[in-house]
PDB file of N, CA and C in Angstrom:
ATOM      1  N   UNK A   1       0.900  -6.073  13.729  1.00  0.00           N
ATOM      2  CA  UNK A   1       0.882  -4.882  14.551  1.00  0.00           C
ATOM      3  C   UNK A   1       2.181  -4.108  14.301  1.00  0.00           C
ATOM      4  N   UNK A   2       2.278  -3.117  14.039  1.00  0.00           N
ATOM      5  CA  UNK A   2       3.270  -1.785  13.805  1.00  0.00           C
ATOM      6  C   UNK A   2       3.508  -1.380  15.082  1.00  0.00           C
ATOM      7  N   UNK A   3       4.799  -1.519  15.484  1.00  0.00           N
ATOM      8  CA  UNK A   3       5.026  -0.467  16.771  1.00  0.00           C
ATOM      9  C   UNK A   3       6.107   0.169  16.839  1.00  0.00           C
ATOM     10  N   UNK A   4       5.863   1.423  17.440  1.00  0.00           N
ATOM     11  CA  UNK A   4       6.926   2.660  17.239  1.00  0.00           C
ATOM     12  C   UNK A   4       7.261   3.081  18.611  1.00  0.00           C
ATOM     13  N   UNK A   5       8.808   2.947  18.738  1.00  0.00           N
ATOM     14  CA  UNK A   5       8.807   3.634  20.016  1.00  0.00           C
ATOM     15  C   UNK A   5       9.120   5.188  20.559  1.00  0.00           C
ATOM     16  N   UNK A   6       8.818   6.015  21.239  1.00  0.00           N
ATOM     17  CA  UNK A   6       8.769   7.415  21.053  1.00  0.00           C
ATOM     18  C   UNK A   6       9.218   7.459  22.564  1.00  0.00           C
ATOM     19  N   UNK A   7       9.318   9.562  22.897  1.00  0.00           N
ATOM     20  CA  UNK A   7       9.757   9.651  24.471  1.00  0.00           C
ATOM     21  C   UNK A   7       8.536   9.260  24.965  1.00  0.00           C
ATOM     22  N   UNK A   8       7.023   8.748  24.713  1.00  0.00           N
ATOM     23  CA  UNK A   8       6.164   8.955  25.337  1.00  0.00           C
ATOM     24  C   UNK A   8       5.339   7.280  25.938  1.00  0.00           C
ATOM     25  N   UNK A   9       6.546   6.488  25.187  1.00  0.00           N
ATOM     26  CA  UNK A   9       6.086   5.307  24.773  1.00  0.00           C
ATOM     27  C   UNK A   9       6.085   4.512  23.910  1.00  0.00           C
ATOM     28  N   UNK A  10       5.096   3.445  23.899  1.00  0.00           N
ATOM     29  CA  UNK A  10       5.062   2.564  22.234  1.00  0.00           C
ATOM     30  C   UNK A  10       4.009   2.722  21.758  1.00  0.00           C
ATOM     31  N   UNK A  11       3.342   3.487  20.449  1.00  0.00           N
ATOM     32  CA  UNK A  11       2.731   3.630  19.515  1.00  0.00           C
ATOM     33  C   UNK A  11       2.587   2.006  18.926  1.00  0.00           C
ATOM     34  N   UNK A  12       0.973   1.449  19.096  1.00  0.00           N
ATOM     35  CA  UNK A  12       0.814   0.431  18.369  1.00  0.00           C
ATOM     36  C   UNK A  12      -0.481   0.527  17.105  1.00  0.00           C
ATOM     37  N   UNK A  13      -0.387   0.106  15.895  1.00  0.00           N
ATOM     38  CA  UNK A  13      -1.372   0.486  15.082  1.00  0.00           C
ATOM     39  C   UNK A  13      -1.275  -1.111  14.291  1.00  0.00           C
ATOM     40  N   UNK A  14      -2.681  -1.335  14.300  1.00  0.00           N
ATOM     41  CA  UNK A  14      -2.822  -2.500  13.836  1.00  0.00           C
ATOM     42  C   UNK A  14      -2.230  -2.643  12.221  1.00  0.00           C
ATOM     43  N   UNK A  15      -1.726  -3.297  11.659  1.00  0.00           N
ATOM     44  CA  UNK A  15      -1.582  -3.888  10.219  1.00  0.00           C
ATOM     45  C   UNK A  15      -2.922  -3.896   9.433  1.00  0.00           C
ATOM     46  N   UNK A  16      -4.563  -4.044   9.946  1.00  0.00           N
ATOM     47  CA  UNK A  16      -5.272  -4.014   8.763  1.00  0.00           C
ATOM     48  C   UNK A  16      -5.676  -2.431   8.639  1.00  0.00           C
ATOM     49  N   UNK A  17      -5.462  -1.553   9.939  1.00  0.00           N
ATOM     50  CA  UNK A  17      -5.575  -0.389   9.588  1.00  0.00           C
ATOM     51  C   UNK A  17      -4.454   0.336   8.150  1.00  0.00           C
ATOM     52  N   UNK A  18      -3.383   0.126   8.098  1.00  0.00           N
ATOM     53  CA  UNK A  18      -2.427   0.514   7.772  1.00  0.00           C
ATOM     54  C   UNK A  18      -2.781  -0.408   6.373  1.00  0.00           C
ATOM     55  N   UNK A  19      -3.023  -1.184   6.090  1.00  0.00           N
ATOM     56  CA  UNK A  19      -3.387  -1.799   4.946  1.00  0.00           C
ATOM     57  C   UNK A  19      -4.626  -1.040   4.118  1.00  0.00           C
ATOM     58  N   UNK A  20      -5.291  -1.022   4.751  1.00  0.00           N
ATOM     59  CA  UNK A  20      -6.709  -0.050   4.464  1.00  0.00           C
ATOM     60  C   UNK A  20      -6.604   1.098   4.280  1.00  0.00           C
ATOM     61  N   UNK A  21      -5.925   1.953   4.940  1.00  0.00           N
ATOM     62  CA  UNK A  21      -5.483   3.296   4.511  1.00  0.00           C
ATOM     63  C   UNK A  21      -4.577   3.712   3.389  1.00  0.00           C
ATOM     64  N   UNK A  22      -3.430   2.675   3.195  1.00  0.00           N
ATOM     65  CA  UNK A  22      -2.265   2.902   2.071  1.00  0.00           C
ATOM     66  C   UNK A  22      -2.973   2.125   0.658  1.00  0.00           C
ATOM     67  N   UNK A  23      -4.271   0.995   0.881  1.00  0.00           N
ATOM     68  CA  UNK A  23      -4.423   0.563  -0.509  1.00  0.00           C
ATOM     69  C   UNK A  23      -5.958   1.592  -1.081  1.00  0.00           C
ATOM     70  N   UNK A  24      -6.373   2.092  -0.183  1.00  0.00           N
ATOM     71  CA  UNK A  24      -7.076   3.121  -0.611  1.00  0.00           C
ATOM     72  C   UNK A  24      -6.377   4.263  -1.120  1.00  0.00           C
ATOM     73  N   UNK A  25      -5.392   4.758  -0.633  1.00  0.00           N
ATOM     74  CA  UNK A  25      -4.459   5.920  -0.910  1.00  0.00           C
ATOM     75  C   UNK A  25      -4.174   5.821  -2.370  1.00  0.00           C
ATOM     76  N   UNK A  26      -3.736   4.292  -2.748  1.00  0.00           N
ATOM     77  CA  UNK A  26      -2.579   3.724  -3.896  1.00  0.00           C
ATOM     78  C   UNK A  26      -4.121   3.613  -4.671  1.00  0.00           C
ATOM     79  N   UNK A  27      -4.927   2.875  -4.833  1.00  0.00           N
ATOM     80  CA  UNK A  27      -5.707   2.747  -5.611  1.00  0.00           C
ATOM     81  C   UNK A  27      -6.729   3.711  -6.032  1.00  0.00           C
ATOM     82  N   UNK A  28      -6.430   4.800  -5.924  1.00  0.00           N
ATOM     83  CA  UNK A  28      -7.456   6.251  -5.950  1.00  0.00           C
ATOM     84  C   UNK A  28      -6.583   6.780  -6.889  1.00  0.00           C
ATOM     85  N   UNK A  29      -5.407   6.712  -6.977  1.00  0.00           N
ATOM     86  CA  UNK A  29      -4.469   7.506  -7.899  1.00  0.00           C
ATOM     87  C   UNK A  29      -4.978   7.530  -9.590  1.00  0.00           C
ATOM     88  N   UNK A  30      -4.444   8.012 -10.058  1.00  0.00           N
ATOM     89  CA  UNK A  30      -4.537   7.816 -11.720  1.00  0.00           C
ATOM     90  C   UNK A  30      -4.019   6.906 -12.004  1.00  0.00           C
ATOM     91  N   UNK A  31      -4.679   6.208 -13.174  1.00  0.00           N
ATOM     92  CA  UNK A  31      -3.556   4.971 -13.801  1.00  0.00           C
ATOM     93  C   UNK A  31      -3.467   4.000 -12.772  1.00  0.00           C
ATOM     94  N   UNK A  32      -3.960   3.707 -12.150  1.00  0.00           N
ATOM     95  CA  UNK A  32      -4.386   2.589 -11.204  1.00  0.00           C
ATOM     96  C   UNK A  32      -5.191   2.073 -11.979  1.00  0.00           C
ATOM     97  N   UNK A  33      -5.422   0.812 -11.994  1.00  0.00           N
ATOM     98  CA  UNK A  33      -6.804  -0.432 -12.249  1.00  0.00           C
ATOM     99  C   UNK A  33      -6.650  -0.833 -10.690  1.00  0.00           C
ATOM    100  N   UNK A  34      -5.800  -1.787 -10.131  1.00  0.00           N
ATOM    101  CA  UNK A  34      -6.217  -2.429  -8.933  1.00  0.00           C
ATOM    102  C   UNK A  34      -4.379  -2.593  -8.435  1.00  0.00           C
ATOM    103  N   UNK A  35      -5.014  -3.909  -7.286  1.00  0.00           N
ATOM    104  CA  UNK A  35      -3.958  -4.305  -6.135  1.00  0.00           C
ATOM    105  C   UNK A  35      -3.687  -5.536  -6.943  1.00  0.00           C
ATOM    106  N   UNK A  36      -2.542  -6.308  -6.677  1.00  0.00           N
ATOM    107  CA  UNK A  36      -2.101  -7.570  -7.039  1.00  0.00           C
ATOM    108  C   UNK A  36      -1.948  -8.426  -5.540  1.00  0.00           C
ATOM    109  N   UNK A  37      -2.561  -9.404  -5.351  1.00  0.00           N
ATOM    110  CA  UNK A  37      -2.202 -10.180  -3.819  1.00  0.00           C
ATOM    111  C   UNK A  37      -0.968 -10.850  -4.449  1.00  0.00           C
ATOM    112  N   UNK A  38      -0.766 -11.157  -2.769  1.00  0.00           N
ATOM    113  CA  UNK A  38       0.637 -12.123  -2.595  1.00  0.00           C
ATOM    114  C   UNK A  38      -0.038 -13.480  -2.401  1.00  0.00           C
ATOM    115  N   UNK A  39       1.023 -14.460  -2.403  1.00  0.00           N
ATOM    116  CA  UNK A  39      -0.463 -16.013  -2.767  1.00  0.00           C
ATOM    117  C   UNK A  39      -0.751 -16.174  -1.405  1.00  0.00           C
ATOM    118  N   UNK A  40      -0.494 -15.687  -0.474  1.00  0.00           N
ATOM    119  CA  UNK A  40      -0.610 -15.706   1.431  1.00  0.00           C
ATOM    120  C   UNK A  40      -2.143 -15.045   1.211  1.00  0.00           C
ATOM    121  N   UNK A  41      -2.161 -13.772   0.421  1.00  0.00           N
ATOM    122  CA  UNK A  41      -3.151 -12.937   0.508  1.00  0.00           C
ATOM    123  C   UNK A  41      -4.309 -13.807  -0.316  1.00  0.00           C
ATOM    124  N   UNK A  42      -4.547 -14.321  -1.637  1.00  0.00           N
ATOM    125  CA  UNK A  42      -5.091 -14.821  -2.353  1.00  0.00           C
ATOM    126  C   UNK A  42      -5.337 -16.245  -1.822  1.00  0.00           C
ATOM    127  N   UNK A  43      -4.704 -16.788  -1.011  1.00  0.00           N
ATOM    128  CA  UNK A  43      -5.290 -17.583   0.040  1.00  0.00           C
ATOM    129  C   UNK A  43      -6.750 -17.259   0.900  1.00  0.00           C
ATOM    130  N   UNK A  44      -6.049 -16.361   1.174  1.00  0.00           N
ATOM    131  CA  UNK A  44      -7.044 -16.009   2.809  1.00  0.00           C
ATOM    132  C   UNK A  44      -8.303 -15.132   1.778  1.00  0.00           C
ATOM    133  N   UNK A  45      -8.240 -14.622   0.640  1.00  0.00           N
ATOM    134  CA  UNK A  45      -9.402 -14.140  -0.068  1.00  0.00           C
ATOM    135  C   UNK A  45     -10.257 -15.494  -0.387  1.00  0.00           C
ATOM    136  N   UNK A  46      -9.528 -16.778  -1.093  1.00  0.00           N
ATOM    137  CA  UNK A  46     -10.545 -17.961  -1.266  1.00  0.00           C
ATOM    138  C   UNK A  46     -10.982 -18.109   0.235  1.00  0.00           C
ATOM    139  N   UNK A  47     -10.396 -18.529   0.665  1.00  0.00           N
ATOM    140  CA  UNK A  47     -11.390 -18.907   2.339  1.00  0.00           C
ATOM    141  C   UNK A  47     -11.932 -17.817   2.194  1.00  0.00           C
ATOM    142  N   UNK A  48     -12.262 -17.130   2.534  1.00  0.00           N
ATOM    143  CA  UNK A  48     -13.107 -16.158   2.927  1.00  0.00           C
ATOM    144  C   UNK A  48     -14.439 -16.004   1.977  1.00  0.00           C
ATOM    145  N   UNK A  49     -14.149 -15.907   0.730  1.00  0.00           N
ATOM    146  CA  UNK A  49     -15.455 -15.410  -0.367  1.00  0.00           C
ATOM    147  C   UNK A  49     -14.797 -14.183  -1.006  1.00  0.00           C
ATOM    148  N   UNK A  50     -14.276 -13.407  -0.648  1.00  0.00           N
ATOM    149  CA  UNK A  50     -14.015 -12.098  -0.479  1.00  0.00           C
ATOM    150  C   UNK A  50     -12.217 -11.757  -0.196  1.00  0.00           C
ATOM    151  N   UNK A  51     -12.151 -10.251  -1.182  1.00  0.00           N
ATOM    152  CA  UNK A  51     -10.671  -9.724  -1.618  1.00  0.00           C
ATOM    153  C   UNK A  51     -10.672  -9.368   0.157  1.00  0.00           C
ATOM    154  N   UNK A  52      -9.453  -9.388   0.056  1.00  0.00           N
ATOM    155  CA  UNK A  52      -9.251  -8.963   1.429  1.00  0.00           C
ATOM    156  C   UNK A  52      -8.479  -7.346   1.451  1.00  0.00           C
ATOM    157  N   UNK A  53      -8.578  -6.918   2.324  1.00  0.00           N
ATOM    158  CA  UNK A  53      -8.724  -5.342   2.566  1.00  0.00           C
ATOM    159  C   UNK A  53      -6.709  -5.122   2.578  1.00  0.00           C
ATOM    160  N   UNK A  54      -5.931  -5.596   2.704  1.00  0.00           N
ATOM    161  CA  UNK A  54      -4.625  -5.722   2.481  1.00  0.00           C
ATOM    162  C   UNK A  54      -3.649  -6.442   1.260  1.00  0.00           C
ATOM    163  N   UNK A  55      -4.864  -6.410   0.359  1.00  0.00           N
ATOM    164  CA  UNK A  55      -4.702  -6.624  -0.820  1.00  0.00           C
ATOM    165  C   UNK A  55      -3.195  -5.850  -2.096  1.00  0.00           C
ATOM    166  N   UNK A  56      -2.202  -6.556  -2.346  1.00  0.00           N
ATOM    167  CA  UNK A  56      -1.184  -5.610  -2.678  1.00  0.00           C
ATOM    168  C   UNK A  56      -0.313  -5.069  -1.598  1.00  0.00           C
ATOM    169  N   UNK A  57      -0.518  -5.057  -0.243  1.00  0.00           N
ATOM    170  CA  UNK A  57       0.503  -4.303   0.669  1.00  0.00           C
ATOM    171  C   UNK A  57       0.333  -4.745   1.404  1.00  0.00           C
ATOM    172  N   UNK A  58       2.277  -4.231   2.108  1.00  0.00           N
ATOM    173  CA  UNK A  58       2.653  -4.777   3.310  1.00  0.00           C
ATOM    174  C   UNK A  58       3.958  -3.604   3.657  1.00  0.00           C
ATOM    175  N   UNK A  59       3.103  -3.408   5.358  1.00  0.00           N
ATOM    176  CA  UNK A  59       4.359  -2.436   5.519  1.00  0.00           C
ATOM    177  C   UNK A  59       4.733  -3.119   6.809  1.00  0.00           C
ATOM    178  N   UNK A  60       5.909  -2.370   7.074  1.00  0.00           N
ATOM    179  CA  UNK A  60       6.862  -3.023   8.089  1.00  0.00           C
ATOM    180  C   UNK A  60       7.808  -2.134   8.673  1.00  0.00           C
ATOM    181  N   UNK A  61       8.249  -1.917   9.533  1.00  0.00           N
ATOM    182  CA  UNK A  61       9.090  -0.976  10.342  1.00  0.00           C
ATOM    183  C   UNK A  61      10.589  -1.113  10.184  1.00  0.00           C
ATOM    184  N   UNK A  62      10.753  -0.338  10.190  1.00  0.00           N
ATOM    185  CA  UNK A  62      12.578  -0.007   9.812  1.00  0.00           C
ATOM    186  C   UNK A  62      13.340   0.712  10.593  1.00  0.00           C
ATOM    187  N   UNK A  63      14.296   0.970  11.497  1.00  0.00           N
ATOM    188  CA  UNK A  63      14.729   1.974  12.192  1.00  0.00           C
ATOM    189  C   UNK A  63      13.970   3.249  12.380  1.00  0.00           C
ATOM    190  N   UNK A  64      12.557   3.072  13.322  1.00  0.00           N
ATOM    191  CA  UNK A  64      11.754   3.349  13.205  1.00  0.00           C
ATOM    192  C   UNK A  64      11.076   4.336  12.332  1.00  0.00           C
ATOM    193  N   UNK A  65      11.080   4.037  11.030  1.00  0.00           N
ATOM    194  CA  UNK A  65      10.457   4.487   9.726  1.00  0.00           C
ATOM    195  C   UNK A  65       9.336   3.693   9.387  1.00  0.00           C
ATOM    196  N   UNK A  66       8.636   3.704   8.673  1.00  0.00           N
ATOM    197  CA  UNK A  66       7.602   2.734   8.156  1.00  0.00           C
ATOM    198  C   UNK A  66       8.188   2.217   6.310  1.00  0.00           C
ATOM    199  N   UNK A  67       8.005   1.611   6.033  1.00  0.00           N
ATOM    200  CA  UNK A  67       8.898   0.708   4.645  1.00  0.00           C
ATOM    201  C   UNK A  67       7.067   0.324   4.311  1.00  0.00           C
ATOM    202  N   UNK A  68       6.807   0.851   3.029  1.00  0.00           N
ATOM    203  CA  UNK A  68       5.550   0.463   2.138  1.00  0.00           C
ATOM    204  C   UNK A  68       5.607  -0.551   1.121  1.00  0.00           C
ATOM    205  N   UNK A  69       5.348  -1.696   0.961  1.00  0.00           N
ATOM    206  CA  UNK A  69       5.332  -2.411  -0.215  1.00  0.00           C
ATOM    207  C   UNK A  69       4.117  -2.885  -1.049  1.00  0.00           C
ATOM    208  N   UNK A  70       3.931  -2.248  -2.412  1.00  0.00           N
ATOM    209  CA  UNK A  70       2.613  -2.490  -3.153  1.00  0.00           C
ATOM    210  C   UNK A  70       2.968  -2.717  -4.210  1.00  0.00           C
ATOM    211  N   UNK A  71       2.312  -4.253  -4.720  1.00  0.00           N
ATOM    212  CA  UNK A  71       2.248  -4.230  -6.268  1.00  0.00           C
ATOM    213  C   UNK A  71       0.610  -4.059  -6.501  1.00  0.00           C
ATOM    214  N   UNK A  72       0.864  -3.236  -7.874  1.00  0.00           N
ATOM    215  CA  UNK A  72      -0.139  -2.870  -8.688  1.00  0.00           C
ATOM    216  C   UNK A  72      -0.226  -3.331  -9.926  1.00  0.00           C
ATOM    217  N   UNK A  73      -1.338  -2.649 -10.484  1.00  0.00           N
ATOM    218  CA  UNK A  73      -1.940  -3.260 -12.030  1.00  0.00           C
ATOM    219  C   UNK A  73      -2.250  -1.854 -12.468  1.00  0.00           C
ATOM    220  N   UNK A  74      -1.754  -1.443 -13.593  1.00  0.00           N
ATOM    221  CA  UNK A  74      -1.809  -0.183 -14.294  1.00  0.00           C
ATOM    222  C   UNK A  74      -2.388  -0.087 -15.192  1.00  0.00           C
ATOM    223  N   UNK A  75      -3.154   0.807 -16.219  1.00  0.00           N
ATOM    224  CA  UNK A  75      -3.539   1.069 -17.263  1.00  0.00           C
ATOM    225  C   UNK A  75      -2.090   1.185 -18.392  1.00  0.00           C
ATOM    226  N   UNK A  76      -2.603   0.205 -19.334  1.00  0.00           N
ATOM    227  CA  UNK A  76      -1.854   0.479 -20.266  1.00  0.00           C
ATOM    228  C   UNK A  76      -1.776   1.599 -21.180  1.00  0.00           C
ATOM    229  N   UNK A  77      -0.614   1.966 -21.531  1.00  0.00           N
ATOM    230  CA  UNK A  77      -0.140   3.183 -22.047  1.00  0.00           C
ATOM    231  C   UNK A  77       0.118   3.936 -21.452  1.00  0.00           C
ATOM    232  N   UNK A  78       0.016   4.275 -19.649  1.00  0.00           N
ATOM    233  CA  UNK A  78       0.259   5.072 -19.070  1.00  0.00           C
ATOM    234  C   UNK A  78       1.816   5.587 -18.897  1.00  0.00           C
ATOM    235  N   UNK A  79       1.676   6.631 -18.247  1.00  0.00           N
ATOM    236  CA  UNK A  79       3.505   6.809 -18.209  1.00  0.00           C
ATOM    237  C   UNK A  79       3.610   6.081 -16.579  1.00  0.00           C
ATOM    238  N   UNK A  80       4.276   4.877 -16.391  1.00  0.00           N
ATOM    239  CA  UNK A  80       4.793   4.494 -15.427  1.00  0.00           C
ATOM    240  C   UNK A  80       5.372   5.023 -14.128  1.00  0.00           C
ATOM    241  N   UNK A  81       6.343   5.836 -14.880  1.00  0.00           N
ATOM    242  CA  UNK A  81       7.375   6.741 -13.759  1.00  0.00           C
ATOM    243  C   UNK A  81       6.225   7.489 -12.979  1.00  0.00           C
ATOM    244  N   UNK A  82       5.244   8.367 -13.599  1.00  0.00           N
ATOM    245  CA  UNK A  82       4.417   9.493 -13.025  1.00  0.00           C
ATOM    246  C   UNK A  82       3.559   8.790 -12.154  1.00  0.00           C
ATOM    247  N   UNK A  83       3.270   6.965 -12.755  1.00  0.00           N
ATOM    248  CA  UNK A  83       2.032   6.875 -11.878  1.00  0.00           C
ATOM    249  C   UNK A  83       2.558   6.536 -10.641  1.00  0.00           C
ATOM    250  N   UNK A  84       3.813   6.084 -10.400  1.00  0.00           N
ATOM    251  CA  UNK A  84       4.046   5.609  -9.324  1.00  0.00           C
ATOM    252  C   UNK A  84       4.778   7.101  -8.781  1.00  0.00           C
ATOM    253  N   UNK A  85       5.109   8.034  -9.278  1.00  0.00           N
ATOM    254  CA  UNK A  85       5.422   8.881  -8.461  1.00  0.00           C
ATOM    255  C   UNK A  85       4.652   9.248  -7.629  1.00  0.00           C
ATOM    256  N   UNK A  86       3.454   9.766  -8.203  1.00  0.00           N
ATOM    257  CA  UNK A  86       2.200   9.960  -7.864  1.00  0.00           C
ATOM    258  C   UNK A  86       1.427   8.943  -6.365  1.00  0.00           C
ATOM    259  N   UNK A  87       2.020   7.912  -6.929  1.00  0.00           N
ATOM    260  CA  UNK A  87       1.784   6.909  -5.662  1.00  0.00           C
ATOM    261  C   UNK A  87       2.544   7.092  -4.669  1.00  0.00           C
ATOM    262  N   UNK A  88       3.532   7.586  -5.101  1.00  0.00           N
ATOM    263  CA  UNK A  88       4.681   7.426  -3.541  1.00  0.00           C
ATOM    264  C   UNK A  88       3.921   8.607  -2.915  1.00  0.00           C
ATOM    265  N   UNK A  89       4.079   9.556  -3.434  1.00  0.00           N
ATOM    266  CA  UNK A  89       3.497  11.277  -2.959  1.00  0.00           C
ATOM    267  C   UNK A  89       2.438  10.925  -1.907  1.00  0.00           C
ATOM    268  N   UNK A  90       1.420  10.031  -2.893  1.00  0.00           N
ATOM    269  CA  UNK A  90      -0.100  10.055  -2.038  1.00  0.00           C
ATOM    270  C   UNK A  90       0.273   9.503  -0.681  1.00  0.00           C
ATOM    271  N   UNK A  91       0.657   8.215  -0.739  1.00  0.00           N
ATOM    272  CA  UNK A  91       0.486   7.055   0.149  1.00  0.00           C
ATOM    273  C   UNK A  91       1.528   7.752   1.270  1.00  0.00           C
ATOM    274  N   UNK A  92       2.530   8.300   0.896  1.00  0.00           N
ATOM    275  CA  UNK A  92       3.369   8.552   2.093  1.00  0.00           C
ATOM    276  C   UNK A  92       2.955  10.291   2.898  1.00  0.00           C
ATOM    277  N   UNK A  93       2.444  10.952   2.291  1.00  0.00           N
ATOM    278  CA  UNK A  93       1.483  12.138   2.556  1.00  0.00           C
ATOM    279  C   UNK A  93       0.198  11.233   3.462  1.00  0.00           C
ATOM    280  N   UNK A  94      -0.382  10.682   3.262  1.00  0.00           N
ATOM    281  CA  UNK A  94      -1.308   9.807   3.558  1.00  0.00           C
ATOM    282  C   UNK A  94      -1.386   9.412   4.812  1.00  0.00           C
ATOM    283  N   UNK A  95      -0.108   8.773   4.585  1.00  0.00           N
ATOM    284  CA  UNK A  95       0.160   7.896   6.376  1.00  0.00           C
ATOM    285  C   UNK A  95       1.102   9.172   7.133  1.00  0.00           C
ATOM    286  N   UNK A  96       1.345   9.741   6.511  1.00  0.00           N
ATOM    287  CA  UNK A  96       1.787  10.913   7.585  1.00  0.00           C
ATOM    288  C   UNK A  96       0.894  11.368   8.528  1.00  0.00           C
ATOM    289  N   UNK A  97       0.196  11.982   7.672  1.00  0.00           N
ATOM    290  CA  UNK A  97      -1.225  13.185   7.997  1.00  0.00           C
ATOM    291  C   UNK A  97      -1.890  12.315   9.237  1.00  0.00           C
ATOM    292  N   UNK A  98      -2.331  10.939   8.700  1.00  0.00           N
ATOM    293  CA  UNK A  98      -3.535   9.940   9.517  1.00  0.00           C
ATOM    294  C   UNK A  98      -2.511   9.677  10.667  1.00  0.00           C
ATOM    295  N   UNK A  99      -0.988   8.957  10.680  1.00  0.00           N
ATOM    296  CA  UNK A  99      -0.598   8.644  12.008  1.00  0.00           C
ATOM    297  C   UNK A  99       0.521   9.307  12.263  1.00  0.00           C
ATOM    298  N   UNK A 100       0.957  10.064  11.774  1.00  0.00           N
ATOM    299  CA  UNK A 100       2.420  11.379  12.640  1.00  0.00           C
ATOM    300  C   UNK A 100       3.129  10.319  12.339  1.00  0.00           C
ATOM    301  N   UNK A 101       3.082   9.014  11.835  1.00  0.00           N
ATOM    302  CA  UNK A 101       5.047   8.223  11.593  1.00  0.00           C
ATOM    303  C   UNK A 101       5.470   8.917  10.627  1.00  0.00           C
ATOM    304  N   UNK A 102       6.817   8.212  10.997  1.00  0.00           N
ATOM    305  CA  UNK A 102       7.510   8.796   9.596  1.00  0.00           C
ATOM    306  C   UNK A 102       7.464   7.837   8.121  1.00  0.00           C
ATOM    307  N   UNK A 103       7.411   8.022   6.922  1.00  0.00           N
ATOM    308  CA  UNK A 103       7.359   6.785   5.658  1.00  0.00           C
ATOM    309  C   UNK A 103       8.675   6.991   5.438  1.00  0.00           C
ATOM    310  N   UNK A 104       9.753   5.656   5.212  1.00  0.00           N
ATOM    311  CA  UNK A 104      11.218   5.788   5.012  1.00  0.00           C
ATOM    312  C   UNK A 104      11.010   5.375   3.780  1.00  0.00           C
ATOM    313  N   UNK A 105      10.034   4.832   3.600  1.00  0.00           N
ATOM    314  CA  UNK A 105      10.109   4.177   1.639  1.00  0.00           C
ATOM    315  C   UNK A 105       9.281   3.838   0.987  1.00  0.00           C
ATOM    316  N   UNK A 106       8.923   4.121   0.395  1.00  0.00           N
ATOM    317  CA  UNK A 106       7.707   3.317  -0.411  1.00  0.00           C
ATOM    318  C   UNK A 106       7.933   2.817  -1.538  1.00  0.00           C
ATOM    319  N   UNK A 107       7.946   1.444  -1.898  1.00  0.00           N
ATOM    320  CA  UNK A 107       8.175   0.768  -2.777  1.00  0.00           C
ATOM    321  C   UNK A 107       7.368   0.477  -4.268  1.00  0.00           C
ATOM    322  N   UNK A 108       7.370   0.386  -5.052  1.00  0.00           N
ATOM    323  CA  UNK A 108       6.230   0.269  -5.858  1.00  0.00           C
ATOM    324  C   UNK A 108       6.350  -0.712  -6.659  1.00  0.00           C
ATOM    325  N   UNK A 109       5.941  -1.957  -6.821  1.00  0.00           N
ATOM    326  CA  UNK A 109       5.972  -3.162  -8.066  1.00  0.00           C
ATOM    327  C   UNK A 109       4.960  -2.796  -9.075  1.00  0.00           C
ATOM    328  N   UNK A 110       5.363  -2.686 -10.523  1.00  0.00           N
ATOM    329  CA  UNK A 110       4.098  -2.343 -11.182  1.00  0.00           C
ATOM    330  C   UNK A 110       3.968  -4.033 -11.619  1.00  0.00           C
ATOM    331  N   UNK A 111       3.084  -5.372 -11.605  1.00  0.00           N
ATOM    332  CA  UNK A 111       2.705  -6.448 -11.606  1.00  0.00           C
ATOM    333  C   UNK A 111       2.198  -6.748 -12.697  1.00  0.00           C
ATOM    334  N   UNK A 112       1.911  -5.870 -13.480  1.00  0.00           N
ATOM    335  CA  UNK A 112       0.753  -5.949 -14.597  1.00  0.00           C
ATOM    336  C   UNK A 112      -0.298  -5.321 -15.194  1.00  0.00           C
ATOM    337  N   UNK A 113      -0.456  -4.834 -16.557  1.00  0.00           N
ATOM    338  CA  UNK A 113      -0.853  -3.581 -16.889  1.00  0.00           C
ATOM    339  C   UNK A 113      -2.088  -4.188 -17.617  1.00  0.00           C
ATOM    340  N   UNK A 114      -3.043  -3.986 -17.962  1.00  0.00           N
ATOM    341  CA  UNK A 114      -4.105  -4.105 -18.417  1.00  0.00           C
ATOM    342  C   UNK A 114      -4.931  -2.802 -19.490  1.00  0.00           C
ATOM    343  N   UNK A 115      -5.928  -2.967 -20.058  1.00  0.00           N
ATOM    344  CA  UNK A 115      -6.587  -1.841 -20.544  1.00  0.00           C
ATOM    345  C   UNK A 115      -7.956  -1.437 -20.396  1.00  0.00           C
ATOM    346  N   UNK A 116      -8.534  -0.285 -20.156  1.00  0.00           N
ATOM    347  CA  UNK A 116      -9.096   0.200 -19.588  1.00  0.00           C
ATOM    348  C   UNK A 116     -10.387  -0.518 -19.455  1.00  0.00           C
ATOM    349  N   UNK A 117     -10.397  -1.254 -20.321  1.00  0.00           N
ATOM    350  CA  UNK A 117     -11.706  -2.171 -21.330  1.00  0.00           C
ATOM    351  C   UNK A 117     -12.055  -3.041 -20.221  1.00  0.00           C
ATOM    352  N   UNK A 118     -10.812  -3.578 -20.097  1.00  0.00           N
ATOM    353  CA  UNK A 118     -10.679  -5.429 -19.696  1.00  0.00           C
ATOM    354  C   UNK A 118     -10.847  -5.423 -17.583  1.00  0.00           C
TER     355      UNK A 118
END
């Protein structure tokens, strides 16, 4: 759970919302292939049957900012710098628009590049 405190109160927004919104954001971009789990995450996908919807990210609160962390899997040959620029742009435009916080960072791991084929 994410919580923000404001003059009006505490703003609470669940973690799989915020997961769901930023890995849709990140994985729509160009030069995306996919998400990379953390082995916590790739855990809870074997139990289950199924990728789990927080796949690649984890955000967390900072002097009340929001802090984004995603590793990805890129198309090879791409230009790196652009795709993740491109990612920061989306994802933090993204969670603006949907919840009025503020994004203090967005992080980007590129994990592993693949080709378009594979």
């Amino acid at each position: 759970m994410i919580s923000i405190e404001n003059q009006y109160g505490t703003v609470e927004i669940s973690q799989e919302y915020f997961s769901n919104l930023v890995g849709k954001a990140a994985s729509e971009c160009f030069g995306v292939v996919g998400m990379v789990s953390s082995p916590a995450q790739g855990l809870r996908a074997a139990i289950r049957g199924k990728k789990t919807p927080d796949e690649g990210v984890r955000v967390r609160t900072s002097g009340g900012g929001l802090i984004v962390d995603l590793h990805i899997v890129v198309i090879y040959g791409m230009n790196i710098a652009a795709v993740t620029r491109s990612i920061v742009n989306r994802v933090r435009y993204t969670v603006e628009q949907a919840t009025g916080l503020e994004v203090a960072k967005v992080n980007v791991f590129v994990d592993a590049m693949k080709t378009e084929n594979a």
